[in-house]
N, C-alpha and C. Protein backbone atom coordinates (compact mmCIF):
# COMPACT_ATOMS: atom_id res chain seq x y z
N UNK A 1 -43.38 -15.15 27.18
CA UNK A 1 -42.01 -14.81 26.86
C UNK A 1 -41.09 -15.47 27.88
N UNK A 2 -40.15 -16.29 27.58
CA UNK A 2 -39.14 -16.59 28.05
C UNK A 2 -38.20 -15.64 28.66
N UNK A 3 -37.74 -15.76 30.55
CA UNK A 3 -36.72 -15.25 30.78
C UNK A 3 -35.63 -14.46 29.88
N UNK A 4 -34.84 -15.85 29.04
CA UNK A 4 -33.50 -15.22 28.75
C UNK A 4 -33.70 -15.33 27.18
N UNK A 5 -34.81 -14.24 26.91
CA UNK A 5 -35.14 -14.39 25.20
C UNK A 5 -34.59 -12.97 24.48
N UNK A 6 -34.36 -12.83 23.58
CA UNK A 6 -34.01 -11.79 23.15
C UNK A 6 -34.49 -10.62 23.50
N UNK A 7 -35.67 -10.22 23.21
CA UNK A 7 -36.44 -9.45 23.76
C UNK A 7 -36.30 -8.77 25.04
N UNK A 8 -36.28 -9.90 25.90
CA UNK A 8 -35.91 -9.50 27.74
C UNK A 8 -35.07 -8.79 27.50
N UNK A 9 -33.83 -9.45 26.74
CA UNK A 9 -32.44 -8.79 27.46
C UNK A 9 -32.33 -7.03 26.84
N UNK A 10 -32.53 -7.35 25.53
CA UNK A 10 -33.01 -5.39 25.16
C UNK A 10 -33.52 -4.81 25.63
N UNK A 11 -34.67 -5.21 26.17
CA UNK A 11 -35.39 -4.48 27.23
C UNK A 11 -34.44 -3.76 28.61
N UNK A 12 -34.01 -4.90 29.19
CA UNK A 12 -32.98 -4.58 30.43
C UNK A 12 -31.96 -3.84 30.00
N UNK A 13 -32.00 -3.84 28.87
CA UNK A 13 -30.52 -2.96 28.07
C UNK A 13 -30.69 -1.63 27.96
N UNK A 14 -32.10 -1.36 27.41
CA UNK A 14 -32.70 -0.24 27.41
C UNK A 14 -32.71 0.23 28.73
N UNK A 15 -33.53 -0.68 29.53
CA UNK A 15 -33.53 0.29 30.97
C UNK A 15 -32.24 0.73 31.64
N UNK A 16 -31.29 -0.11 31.76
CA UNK A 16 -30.10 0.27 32.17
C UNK A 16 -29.20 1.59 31.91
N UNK A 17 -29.16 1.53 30.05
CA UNK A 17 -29.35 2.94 29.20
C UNK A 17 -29.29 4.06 29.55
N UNK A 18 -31.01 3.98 29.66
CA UNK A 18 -31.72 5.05 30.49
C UNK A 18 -31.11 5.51 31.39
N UNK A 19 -30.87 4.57 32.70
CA UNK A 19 -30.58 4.98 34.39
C UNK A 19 -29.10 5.31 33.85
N UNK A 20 -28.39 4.84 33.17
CA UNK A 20 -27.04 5.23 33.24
C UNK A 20 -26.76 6.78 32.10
N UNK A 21 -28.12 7.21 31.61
CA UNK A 21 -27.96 8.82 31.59
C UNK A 21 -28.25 9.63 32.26
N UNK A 22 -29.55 9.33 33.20
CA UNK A 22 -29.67 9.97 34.46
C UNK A 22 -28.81 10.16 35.36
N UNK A 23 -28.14 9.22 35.68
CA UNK A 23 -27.04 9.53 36.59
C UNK A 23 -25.73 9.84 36.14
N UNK A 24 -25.58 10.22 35.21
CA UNK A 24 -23.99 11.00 34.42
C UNK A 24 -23.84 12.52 34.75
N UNK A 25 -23.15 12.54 34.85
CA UNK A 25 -22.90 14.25 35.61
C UNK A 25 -22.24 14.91 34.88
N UNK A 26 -22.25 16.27 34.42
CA UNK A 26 -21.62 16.80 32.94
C UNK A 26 -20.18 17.74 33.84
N UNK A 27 -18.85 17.41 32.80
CA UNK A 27 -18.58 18.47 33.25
C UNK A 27 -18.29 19.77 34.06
N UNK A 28 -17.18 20.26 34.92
CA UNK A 28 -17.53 21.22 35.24
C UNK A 28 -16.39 22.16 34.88
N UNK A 29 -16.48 23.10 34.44
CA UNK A 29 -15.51 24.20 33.81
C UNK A 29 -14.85 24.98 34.93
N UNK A 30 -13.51 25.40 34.95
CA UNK A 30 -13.02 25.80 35.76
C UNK A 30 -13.14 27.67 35.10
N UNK A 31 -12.04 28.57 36.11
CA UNK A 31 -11.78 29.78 35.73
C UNK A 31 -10.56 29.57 34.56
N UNK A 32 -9.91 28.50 34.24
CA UNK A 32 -8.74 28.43 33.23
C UNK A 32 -9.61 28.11 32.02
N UNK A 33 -10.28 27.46 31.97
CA UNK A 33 -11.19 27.17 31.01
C UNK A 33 -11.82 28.49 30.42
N UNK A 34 -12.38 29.52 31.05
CA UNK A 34 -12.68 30.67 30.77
C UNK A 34 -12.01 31.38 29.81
N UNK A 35 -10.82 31.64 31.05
CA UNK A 35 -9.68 32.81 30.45
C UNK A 35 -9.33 31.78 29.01
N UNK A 36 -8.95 30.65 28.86
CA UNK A 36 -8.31 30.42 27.81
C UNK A 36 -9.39 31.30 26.66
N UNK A 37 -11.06 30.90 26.54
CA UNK A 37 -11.55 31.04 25.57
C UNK A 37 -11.44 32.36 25.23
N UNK A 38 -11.76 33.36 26.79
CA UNK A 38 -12.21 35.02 26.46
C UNK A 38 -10.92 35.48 25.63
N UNK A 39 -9.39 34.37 26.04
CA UNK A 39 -8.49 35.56 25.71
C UNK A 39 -7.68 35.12 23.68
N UNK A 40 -8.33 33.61 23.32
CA UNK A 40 -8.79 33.53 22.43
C UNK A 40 -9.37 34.78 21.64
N UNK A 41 -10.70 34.61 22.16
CA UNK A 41 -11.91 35.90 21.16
C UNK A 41 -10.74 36.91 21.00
N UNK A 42 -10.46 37.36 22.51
CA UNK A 42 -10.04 38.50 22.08
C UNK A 42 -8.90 38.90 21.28
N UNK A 43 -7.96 37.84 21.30
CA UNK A 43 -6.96 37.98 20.42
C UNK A 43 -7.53 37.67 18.79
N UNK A 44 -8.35 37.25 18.73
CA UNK A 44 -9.18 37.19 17.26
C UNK A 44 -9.88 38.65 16.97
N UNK A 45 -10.69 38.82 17.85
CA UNK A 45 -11.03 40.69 17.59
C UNK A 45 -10.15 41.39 17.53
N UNK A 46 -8.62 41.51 18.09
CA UNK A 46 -7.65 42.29 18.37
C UNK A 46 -6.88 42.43 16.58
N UNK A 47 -6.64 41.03 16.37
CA UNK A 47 -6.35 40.78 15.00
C UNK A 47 -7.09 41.33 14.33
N UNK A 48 -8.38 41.07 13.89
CA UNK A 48 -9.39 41.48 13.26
C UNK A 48 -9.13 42.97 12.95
N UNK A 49 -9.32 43.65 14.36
CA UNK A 49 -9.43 45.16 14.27
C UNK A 49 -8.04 45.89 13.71
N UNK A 50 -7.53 45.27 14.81
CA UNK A 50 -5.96 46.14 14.20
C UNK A 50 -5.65 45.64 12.86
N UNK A 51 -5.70 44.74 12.29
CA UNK A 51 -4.98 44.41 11.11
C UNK A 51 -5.18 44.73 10.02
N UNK A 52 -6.55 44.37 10.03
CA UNK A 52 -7.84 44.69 8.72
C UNK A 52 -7.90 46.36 9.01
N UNK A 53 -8.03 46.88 10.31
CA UNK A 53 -8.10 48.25 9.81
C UNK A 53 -7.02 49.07 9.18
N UNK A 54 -6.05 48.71 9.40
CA UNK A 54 -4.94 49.51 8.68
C UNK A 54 -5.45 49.70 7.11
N UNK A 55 -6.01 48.87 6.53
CA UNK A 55 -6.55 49.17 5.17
C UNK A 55 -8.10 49.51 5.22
N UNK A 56 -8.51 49.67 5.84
CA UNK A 56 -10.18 50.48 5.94
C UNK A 56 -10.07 51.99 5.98
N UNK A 57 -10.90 52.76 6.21
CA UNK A 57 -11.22 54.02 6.18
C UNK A 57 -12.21 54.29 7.45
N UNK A 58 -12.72 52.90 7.55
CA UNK A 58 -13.70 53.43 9.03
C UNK A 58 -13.31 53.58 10.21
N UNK A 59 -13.76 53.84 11.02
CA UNK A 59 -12.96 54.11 12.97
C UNK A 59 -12.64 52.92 13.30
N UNK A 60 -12.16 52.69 14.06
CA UNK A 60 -11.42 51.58 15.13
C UNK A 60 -13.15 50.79 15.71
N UNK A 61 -13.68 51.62 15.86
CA UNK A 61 -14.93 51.19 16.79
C UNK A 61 -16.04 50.27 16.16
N UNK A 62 -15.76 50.38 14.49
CA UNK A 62 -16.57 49.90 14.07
C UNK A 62 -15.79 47.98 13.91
N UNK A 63 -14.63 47.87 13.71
CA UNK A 63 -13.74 46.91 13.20
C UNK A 63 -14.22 46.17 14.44
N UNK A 64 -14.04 46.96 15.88
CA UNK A 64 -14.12 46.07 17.18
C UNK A 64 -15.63 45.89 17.68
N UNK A 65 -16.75 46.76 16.67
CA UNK A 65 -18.17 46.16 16.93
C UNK A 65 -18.38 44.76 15.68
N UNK A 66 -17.48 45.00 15.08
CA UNK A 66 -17.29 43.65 13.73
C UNK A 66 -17.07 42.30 14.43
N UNK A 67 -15.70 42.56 15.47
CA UNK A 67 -14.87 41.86 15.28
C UNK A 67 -15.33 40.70 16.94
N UNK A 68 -15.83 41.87 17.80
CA UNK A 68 -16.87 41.37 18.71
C UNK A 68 -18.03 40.42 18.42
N UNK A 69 -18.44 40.93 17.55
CA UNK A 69 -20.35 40.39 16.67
C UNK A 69 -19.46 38.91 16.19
N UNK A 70 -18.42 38.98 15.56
CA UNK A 70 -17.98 37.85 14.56
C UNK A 70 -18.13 36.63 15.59
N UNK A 71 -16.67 36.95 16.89
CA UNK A 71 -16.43 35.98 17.78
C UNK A 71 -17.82 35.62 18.44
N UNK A 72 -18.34 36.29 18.98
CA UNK A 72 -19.97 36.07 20.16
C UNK A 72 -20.67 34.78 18.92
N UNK A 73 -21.08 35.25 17.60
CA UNK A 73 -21.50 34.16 16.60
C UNK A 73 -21.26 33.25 16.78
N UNK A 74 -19.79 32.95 16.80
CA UNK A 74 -18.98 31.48 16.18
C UNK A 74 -19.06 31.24 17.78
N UNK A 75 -18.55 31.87 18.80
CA UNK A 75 -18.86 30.53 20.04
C UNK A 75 -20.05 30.35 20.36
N UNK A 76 -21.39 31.18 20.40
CA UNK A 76 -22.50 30.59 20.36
C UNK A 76 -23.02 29.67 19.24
N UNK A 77 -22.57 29.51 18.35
CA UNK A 77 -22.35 28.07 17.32
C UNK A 77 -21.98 26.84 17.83
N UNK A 78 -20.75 27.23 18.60
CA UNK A 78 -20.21 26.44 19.04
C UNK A 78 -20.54 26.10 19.81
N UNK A 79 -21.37 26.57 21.41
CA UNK A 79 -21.86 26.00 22.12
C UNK A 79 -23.52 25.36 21.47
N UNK A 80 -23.83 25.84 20.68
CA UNK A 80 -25.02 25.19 20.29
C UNK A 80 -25.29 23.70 19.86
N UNK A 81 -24.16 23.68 18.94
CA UNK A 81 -23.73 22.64 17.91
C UNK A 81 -23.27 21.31 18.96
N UNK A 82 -22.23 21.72 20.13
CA UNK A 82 -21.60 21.00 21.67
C UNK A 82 -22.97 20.35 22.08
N UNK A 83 -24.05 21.57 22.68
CA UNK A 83 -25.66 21.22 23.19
C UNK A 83 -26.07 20.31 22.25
N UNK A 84 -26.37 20.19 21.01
CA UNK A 84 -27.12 19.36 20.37
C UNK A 84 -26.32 17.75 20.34
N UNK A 85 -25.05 18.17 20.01
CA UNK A 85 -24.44 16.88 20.04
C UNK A 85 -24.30 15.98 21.36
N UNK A 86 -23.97 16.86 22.23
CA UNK A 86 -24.48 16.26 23.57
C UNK A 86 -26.08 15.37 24.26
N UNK A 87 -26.59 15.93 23.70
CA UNK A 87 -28.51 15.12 23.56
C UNK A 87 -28.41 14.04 22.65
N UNK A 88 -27.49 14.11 21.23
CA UNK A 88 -27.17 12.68 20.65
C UNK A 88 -28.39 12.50 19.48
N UNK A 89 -28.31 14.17 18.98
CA UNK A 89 -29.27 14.50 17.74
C UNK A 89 -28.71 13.63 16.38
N UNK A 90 -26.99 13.79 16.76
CA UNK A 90 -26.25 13.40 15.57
C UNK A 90 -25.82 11.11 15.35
N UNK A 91 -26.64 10.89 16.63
CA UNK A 91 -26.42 9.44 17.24
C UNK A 91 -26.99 8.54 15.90
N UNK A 92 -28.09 8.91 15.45
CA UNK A 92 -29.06 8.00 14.36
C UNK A 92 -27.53 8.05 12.94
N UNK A 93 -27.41 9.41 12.69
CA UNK A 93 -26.93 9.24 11.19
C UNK A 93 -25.31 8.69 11.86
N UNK A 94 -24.77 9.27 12.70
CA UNK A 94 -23.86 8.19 13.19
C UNK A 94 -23.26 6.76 12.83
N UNK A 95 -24.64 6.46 13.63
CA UNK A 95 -24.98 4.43 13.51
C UNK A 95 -25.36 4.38 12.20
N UNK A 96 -26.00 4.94 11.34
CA UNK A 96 -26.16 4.75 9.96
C UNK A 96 -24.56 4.45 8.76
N UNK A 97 -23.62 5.42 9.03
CA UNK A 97 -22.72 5.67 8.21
C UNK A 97 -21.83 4.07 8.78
N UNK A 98 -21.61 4.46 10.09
CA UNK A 98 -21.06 3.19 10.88
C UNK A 98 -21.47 1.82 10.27
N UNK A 99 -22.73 1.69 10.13
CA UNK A 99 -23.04 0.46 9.17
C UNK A 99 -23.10 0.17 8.02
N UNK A 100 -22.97 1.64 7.62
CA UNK A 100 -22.70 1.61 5.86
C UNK A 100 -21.12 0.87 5.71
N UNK A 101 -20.04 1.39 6.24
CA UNK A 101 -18.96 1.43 6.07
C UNK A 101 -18.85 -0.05 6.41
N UNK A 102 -19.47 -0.45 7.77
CA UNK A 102 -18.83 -2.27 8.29
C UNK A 102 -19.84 -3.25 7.15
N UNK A 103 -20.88 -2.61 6.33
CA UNK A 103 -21.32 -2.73 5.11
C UNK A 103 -20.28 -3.13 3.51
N UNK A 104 -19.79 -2.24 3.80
CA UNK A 104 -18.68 -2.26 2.86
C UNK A 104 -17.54 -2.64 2.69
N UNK A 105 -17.43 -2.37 4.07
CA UNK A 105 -15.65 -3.61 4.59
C UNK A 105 -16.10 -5.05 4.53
N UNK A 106 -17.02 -5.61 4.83
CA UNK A 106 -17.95 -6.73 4.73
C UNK A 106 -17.99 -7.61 3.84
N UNK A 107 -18.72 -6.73 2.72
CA UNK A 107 -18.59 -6.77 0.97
C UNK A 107 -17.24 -7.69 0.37
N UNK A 108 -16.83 -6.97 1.21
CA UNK A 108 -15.21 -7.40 -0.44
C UNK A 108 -14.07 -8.34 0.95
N UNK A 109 -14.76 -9.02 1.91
CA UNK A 109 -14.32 -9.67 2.59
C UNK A 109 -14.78 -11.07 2.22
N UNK A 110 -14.12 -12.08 2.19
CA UNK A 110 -14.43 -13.72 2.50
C UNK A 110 -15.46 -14.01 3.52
N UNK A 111 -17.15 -15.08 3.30
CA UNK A 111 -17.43 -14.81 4.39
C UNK A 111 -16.90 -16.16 5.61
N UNK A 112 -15.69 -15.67 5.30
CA UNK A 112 -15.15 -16.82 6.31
C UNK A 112 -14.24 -15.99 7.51
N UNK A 113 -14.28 -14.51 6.88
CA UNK A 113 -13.65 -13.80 8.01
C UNK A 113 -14.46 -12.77 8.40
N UNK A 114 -15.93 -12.91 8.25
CA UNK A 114 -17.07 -11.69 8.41
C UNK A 114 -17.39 -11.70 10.35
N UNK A 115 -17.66 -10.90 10.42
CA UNK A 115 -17.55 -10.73 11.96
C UNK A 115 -19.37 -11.84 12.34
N UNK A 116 -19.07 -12.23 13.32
CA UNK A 116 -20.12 -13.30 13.58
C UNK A 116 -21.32 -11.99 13.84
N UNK A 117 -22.49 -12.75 13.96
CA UNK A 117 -23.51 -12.06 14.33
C UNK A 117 -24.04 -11.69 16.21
N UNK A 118 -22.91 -12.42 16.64
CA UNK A 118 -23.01 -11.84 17.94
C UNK A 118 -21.94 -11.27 18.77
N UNK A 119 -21.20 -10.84 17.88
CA UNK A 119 -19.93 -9.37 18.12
C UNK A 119 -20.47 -8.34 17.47
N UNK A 120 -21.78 -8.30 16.82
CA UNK A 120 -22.04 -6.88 16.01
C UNK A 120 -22.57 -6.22 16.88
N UNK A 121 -22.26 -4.80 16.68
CA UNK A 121 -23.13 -3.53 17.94
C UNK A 121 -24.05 -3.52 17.31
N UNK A 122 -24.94 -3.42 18.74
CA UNK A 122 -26.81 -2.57 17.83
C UNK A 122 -26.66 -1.30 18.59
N UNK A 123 -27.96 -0.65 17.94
CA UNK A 123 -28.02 0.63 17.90
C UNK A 123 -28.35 1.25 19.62
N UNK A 124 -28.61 0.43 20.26
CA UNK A 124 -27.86 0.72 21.75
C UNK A 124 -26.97 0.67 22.42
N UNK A 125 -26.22 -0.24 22.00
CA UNK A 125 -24.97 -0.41 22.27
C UNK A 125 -24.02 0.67 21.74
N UNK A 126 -24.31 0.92 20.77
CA UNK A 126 -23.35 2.40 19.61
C UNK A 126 -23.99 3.62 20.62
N UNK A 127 -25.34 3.80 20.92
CA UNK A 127 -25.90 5.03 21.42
C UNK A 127 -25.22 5.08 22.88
N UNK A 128 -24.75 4.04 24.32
CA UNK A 128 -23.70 3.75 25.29
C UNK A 128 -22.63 4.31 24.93
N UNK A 129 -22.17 3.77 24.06
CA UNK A 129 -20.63 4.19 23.78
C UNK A 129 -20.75 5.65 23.83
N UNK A 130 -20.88 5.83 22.63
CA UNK A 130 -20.83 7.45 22.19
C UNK A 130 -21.21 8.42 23.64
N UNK A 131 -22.26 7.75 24.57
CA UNK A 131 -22.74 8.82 25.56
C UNK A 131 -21.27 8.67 26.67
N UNK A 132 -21.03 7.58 26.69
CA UNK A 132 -19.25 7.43 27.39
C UNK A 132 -18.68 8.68 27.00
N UNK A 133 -18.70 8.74 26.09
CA UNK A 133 -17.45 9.69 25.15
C UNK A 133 -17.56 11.04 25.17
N UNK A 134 -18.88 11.86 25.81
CA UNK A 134 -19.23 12.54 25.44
C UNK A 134 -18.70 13.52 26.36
N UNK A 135 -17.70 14.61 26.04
CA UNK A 135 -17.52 15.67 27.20
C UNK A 135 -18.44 16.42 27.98
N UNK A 136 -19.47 16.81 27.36
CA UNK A 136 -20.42 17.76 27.91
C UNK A 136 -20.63 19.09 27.41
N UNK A 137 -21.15 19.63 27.99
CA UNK A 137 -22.17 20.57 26.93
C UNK A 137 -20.55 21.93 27.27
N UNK A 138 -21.03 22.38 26.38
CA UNK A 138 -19.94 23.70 26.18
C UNK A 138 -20.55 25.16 26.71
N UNK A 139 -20.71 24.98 28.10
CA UNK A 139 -21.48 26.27 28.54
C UNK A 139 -20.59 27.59 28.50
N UNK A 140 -19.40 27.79 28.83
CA UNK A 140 -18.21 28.99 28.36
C UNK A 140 -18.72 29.10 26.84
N UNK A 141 -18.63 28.24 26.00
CA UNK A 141 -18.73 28.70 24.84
C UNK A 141 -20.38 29.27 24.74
N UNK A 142 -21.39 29.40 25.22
CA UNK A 142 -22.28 30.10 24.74
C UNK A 142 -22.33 31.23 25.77
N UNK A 143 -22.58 31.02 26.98
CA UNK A 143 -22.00 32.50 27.64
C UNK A 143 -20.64 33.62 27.66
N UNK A 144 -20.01 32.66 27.16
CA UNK A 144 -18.65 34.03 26.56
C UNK A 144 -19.09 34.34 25.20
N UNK A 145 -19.85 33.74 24.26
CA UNK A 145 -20.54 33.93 22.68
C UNK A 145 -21.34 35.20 23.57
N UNK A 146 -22.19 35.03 24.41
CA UNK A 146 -23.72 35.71 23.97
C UNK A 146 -22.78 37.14 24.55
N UNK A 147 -21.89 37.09 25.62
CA UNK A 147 -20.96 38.62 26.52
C UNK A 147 -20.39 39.01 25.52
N UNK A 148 -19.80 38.44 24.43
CA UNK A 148 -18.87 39.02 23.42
C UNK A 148 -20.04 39.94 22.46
N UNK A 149 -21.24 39.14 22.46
CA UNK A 149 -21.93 39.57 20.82
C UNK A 149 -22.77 41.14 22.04
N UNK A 150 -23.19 41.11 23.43
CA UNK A 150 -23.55 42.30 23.81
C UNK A 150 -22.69 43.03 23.87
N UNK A 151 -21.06 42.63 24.25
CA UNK A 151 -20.22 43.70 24.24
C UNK A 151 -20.27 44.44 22.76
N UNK A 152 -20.24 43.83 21.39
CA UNK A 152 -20.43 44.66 20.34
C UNK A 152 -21.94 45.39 20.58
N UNK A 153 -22.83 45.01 20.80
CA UNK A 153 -24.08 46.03 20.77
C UNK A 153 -23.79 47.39 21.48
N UNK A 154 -23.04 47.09 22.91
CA UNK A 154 -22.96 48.32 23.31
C UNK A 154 -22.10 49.21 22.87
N UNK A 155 -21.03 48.59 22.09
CA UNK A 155 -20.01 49.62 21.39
C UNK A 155 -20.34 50.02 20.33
N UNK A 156 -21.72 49.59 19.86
CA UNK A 156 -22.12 50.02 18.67
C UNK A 156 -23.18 50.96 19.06
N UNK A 157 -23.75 50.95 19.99
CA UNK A 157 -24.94 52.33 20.43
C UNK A 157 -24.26 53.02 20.96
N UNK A 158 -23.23 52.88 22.01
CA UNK A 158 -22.45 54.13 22.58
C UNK A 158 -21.85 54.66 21.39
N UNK A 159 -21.58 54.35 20.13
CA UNK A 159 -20.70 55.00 19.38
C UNK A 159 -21.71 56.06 18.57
């Protein structure tokens, strides 16, 4: 194999890749970051309870073990969905649609204005980018999810 053959250089591309996810540092969430989300939920449970109960018949306690359970769900979704996308589960169908579409813009173009074959991204180059881009994992959102969904458990056994 030749030095400067195709092959080599993917290779070095790959490795580089690699070292440049190891050394990326995620994120770090402050106390504003917090309060914004907790006081979110809670103005969503607050709504929830007070609003919707005015037309119920059941106690207050049950609307705010509802309305607790609802929010804890949806941000542990949310941090889940953050986690997975962050690992770059969603990277393959990504680069798929991405080439469907420069597929299709392609198509109904002249090939006198088609993008050359060595300005096109490959699928490492698209998998770089995207890890650039990537904020980081949404840890508030699954530890204020999982405090919200115990705070309903306990208002639902103390009751």
């Amino acid at each position: 194999m030749m030095k400067n053959s195709p092959d080599m250089k993917r290779s070095t591309q790959t490795d580089d890749y690699f070292n440049q996810i190891q050394e990326s540092e995620p994120r770090r969430y402050g106390l504003l970051d917090y309060l914004i989300i907790i006081a979110t939920g809670l103005a969503v449970v607050a709504l929830y309870a007070f609003v919707i109960k005015s037309g119920g018949s059941f106690g207050i306690k049950r609307y705010l073990v509802d309305g607790f359970f609802v929010m804890g769900i949806v941000y542990i979704t949310i941090g889940v969905f953050s986690f997975v996308n962050h690992e770059g589960l969603f990277d393959g169908a990504a680069y798929g649609i991405k080439k469907i579409r420069d597929l299709r813009r392609s198509f109904f173009k002249f090939s006198m204005e088609r993008e050359p074959e060595s300005k096109k991204e490959n699928y490492i180059d698209f998998v770089k980018k995207r890890k650039n881009k990537r904020k980081g994992v949404r840890h508030p959102f699954l530890s204020i999810g999982f405090a919200f969904f115990l705070i309903s458990m306990a208002i639902s056994y103390l009751s």
